[in-house]
Protein backbone atom coordinates (compact mmCIF):
# COMPACT_ATOMS: atom_id res chain seq x y z
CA UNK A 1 46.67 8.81 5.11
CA UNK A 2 44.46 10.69 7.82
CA UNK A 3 44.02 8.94 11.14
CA UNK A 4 40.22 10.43 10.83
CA UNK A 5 37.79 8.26 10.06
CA UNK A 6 35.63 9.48 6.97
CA UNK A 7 32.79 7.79 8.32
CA UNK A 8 32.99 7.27 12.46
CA UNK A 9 30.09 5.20 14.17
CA UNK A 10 28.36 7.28 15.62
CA UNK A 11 27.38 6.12 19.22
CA UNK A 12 25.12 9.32 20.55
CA UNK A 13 21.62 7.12 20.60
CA UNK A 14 23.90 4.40 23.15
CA UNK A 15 25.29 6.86 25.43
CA UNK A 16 21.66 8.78 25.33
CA UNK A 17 19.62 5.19 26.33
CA UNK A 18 22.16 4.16 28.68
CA UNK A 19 22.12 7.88 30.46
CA UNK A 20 18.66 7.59 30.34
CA UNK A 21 18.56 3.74 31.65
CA UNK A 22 21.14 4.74 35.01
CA UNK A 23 18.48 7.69 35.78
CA UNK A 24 15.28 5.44 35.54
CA UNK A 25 17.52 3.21 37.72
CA UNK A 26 18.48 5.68 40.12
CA UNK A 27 15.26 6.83 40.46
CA UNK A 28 14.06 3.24 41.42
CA UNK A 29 16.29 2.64 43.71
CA UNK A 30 15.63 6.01 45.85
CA UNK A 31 12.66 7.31 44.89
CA UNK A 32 9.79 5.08 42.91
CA UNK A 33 10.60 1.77 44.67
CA UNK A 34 7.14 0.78 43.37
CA UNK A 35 8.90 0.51 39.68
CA UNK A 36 8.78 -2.46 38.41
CA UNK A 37 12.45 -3.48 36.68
CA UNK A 38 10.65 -4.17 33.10
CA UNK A 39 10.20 0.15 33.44
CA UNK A 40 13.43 0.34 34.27
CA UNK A 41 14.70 -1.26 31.76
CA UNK A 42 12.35 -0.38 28.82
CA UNK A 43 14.51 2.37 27.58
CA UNK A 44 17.84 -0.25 26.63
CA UNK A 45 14.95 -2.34 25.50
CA UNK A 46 13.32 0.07 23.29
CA UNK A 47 17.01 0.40 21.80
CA UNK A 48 18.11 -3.04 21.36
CA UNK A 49 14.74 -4.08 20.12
CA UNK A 50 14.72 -1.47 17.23
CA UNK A 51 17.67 -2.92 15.12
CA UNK A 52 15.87 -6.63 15.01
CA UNK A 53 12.25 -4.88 14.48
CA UNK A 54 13.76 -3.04 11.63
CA UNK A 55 15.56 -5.85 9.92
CA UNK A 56 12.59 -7.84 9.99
CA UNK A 57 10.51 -5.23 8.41
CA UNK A 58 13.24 -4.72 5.73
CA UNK A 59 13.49 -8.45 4.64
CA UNK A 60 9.81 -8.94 5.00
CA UNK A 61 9.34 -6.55 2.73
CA UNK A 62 11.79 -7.28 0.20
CA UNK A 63 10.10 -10.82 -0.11
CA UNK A 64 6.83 -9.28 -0.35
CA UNK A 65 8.27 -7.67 -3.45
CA UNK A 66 9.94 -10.47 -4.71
CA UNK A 67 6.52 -12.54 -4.74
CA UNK A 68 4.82 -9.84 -6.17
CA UNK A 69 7.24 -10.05 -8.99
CA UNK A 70 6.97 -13.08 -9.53
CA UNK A 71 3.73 -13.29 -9.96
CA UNK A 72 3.74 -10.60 -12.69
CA UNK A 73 6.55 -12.05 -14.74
CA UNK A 74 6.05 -12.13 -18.34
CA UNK A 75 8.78 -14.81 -18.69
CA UNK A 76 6.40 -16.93 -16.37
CA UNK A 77 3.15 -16.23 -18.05
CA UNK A 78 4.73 -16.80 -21.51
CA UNK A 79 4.92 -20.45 -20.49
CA UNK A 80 1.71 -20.95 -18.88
């Protein structure tokens, strides 16, 4: 038994927003007080809001297909 993981997580896109996130911050703070916080923060947002957006496409999706299905099935229309 390896202590490697076959698959790791792989946490590059986290450490990338949050680098990202403590410049915009930093930047606020000494340079563009005129930032507003929601531009500060919009890069942790744009990362945390991705996993919900794309679960809700996914299951909206796969009942989209399901009706469709449905709709076409010949066990249906044999008893119609």
């Amino acid at each position: 038994m390896t202590s490697i993981q076959e698959y790791p997580i792989q946490a590059t896109g986290f450490w990338v927003f949050g680098f990202l996130s403590v410049v915009v911050a930093v930047l606020k703070l000494t340079v563009a007080g005129y930032w507003s916080w929601w531009r500060v923060m919009l890069p942790s947002l744009a990362f945390l809001g991705h996993n919900p957006v794309y679960l809700l496409v996914a299951v909206a999706s796969k009942i989209g297909w399901m009706v469709i299905n449905l709709r076409n099935c010949p066990i249906k229309q044999q008893f119609s």
